[in-house]
Protein backbone atom coordinates (compact mmCIF):
# COMPACT_ATOMS: atom_id res chain seq x y z
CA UNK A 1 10.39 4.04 -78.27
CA UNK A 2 7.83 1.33 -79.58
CA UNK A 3 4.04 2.40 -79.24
CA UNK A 4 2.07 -0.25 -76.92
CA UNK A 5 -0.14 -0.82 -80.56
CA UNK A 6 3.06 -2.36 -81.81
CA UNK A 7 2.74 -4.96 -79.31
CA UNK A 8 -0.32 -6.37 -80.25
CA UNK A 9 -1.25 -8.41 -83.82
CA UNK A 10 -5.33 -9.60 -84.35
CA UNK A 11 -6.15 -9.47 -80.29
CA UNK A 12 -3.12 -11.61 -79.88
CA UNK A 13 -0.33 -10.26 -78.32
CA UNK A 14 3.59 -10.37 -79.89
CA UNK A 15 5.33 -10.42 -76.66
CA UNK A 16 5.34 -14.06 -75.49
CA UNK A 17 3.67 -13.87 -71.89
CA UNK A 18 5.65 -14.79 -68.78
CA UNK A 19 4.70 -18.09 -67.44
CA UNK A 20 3.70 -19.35 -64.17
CA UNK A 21 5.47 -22.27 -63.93
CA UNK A 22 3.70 -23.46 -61.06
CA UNK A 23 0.34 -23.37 -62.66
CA UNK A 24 1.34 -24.02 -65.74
CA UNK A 25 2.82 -27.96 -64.42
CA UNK A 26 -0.32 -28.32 -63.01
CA UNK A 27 -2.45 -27.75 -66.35
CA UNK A 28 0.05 -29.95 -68.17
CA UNK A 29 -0.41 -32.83 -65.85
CA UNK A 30 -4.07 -32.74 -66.14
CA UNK A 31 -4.27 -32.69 -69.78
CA UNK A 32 -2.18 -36.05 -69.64
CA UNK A 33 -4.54 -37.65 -66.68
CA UNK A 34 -7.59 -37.10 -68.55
CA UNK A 35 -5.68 -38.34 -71.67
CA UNK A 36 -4.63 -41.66 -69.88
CA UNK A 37 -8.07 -42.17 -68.65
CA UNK A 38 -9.64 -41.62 -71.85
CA UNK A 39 -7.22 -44.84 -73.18
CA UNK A 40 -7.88 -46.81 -70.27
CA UNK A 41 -11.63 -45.99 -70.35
CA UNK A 42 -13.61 -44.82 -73.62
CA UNK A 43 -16.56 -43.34 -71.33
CA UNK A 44 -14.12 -41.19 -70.13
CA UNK A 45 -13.99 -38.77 -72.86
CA UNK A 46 -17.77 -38.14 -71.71
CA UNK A 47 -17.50 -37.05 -68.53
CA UNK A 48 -14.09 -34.96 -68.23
CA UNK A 49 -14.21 -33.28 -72.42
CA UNK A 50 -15.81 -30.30 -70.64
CA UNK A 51 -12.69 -29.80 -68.26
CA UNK A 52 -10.22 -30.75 -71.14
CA UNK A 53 -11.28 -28.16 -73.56
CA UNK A 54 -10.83 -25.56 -70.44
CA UNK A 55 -7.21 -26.68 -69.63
CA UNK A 56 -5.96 -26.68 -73.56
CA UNK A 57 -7.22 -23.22 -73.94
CA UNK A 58 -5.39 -22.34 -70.91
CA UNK A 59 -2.62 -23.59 -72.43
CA UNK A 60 -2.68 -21.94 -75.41
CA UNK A 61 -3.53 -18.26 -73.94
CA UNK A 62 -0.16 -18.80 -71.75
CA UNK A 63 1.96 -20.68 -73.95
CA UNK A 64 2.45 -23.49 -71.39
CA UNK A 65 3.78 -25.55 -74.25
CA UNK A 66 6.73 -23.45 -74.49
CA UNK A 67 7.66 -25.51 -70.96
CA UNK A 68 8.07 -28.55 -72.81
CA UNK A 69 10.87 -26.72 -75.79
CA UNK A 70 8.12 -27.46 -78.31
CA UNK A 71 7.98 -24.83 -81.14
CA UNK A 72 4.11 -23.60 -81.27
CA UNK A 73 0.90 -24.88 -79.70
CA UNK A 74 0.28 -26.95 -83.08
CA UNK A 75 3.26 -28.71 -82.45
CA UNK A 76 1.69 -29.32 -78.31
CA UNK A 77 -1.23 -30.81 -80.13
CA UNK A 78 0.10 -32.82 -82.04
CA UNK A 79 2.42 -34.39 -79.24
CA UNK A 80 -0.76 -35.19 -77.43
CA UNK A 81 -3.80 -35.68 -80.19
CA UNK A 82 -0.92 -37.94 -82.68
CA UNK A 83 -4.36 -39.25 -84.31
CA UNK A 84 -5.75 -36.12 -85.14
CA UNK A 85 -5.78 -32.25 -83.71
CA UNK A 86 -9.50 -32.03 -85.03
CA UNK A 87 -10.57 -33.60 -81.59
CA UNK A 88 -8.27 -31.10 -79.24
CA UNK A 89 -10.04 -28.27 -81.25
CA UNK A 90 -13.65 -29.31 -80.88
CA UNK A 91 -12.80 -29.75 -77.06
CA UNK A 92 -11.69 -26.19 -77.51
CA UNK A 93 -14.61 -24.41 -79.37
CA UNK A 94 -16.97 -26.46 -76.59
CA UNK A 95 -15.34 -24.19 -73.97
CA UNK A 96 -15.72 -21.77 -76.05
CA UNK A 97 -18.40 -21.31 -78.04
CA UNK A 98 -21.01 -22.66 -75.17
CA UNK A 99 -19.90 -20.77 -71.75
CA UNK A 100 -23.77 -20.23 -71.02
CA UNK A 101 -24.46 -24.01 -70.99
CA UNK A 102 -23.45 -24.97 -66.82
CA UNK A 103 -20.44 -27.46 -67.41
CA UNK A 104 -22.37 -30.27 -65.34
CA UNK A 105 -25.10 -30.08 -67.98
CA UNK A 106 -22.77 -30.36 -71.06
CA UNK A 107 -21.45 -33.17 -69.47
CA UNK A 108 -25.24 -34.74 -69.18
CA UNK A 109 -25.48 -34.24 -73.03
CA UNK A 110 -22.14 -35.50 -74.03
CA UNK A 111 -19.54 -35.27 -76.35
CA UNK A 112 -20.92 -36.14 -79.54
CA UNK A 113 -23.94 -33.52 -79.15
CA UNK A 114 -21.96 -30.67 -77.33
CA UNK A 115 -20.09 -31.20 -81.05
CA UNK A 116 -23.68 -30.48 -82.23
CA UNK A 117 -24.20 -27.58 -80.41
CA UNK A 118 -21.28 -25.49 -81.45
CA UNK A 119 -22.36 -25.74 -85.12
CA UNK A 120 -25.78 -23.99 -83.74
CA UNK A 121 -23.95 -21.58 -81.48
CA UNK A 122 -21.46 -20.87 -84.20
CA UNK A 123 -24.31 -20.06 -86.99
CA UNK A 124 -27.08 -18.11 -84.56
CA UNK A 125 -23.87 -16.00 -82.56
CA UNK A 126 -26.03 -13.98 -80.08
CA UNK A 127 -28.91 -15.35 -81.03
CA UNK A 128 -28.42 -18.48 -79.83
CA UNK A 129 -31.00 -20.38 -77.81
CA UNK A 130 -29.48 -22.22 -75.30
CA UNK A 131 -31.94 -23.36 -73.60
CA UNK A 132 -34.52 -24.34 -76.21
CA UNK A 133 -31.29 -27.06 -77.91
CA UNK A 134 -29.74 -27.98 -74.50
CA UNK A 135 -33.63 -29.49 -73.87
CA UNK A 136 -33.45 -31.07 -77.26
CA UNK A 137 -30.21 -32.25 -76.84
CA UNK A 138 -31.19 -33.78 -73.57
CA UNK A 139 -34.27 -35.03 -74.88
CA UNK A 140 -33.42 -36.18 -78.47
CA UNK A 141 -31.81 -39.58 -79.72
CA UNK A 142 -27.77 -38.68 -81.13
CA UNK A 143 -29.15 -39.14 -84.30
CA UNK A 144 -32.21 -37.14 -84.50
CA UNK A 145 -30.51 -34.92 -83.07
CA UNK A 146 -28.14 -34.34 -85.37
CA UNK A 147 -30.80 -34.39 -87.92
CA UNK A 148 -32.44 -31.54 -86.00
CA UNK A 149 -29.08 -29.57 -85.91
CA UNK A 150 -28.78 -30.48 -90.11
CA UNK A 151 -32.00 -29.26 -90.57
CA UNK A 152 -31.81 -25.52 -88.44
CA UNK A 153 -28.30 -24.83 -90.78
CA UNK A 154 -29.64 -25.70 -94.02
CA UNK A 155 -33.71 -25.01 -93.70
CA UNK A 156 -34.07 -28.60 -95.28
CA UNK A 157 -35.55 -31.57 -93.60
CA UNK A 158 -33.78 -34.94 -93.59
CA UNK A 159 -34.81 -38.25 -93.71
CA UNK A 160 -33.47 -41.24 -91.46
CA UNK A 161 -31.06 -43.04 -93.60
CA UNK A 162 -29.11 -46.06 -93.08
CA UNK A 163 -26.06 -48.02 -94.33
CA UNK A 164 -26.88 -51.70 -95.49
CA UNK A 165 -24.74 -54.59 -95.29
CA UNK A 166 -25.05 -58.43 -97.31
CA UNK A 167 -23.17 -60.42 -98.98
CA UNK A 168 -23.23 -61.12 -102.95
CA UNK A 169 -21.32 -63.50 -105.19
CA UNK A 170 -19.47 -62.36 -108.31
CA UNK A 171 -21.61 -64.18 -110.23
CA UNK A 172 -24.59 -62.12 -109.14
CA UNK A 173 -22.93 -58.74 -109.13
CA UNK A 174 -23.11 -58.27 -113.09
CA UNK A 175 -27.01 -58.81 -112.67
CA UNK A 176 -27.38 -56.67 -110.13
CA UNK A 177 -24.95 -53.39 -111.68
CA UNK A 178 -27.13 -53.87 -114.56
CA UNK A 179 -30.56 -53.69 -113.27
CA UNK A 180 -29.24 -50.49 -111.35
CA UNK A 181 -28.51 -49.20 -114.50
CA UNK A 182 -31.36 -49.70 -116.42
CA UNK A 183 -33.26 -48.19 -113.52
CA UNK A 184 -31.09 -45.42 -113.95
CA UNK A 185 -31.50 -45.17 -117.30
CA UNK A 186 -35.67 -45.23 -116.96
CA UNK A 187 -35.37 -43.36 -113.68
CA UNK A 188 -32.78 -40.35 -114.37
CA UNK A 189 -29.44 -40.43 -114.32
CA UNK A 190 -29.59 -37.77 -111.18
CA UNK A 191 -30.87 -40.82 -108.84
CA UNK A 192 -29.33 -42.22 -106.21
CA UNK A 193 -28.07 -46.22 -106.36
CA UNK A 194 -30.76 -46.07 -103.58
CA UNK A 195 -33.68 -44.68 -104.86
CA UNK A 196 -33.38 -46.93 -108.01
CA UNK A 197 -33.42 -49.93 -105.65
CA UNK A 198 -36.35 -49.01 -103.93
CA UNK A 199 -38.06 -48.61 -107.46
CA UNK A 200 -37.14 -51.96 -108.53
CA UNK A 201 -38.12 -53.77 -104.95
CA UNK A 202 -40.99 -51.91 -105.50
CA UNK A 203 -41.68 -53.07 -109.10
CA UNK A 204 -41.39 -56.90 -107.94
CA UNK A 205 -43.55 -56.17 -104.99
CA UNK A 206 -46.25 -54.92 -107.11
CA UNK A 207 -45.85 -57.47 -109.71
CA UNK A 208 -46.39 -59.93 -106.80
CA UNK A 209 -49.61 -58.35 -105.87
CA UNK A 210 -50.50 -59.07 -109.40
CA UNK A 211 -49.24 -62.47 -109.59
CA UNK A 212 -51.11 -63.35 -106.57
CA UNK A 213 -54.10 -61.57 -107.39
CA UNK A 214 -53.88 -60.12 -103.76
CA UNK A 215 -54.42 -56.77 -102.29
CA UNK A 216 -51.73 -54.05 -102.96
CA UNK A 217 -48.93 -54.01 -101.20
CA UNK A 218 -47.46 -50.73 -99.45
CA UNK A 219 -44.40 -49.72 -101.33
CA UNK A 220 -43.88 -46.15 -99.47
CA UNK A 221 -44.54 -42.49 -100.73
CA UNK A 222 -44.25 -43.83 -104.25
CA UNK A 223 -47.41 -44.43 -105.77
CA UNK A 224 -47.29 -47.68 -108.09
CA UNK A 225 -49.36 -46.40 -110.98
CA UNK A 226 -46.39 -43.34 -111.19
CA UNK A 227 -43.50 -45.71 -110.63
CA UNK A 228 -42.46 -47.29 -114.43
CA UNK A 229 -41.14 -50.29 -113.32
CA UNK A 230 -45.22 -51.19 -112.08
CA UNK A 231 -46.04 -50.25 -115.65
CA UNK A 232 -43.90 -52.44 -117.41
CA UNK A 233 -44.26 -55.21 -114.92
CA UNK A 234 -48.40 -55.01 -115.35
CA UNK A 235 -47.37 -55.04 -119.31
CA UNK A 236 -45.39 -58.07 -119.40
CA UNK A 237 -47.55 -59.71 -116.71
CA UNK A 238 -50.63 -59.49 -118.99
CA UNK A 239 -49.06 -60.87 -121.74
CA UNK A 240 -47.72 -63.64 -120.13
CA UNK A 241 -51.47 -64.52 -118.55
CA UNK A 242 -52.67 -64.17 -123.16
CA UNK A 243 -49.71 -66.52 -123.81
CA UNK A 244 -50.83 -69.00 -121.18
């Protein structure tokens, strides 16, 4: 006679449950409204991820997939998520990981920062303050937010960054790849591409300042007499004002 123990593997048990069919057609036929909507309208995803995330846990705790001759709930996913399961799982862990956040407020802070949340939820376990990051998540730009979420997992603060686009021609690319260099080279070869273009903008806005013999101009929390592209700039400068 097999033990009841035997039945049971990690919490999960070996025996595959008996399905309500009923209930089961129902769930199904949700998960592909919500799905249809989302397609039709992206805003969608917003207001019904709450009640998604509920229905595919449902219907992986009763193997509703099993309705539709599909091998394993992986195999459900991908049927429905063909662009990638990552999304059907963070709908998941949102239902899961945040059951004392009401559903009508998760829905007020969206998708994107209910995504947020579970990283928080995930890290602090029971010591997670719901209330204190539902009001920043309410209250914060999706951005800062995220910033404030970066910041709580890794104890650092980050600064607002940004991607920026233009246009150059081939025949200026050389010039510019080798003034990044050399700015490397001067700077440390553990600098960003970014940081050595702020140096050199601020280099030619200092040796402006010079040029015009105005008042200095702000070039952020790096102080000109520390950057060495000022220095050099103030070197040749002079010498060009003794040759004229």
């Amino acid at each position: 006679m097999i033990g009841w123990t035997s039945l049971w593997i990690n919490g999960r048990t070996l025996v595959s449950p008996e399905i309500n069919r009923r209930r089961a057609l129902v769930v199904l036929g949700k998960i592909d409204e919500i799905l249809s909507w989302e397609q039709a309208k992206e805003h969608e995803r917003d207001e019904r991820f709450v009640e998604l995330g509920e229905y595919l846990c449902e219907v992986r705790a009763g193997q509703y997939w099993r309705m539709e001759h599909l091998k394993s709930f992986d195999a459900f996913l991908e049927k429905r998520f063909p662009e990638s399961r990552r999304k059907a799982y963070y709908l998941m862990a949102i239902h899961e990981h945040l059951t004392r956040i009401p559903k009508r407020q998760l829905r007020e802070v969206g998708w994107s920062k209910a995504t947020e949340l579970i990283k928080v939820a995930r890290r602090d376990g029971a010591e997670f303050d719901c209330a204190t990051w539902l009001h920043k998540a309410k209250e914060l730009p999706k951005e800062e937010f995220k910033r404030a979420v970066e910041c709580h997992l890794t104890g650092k603060e980050t600064e607002p960054w940004e991607i920026i686009y233009f246009k150059l021609y081939k025949s200026q690319l050389p010039v510019v790849e080798r003034a990044l260099e050399t700015a490397a080279l001067m700077l440390g070869n553990n600098k960003s591409r970014g940081y050595c273009l702020e140096m050199i903008c601020a280099d030619f806005l200092a040796g402006a300042a010079l040029e015009t013999g105005g008042p200095g101009q702000n070039i952020g929390c790096h102080s000109s007499s520390s950057n060495p592209f000022v220095k050099s700039y103030r070197a040749v400068s002079t010498h060009r004002r003794q040759d004229g």
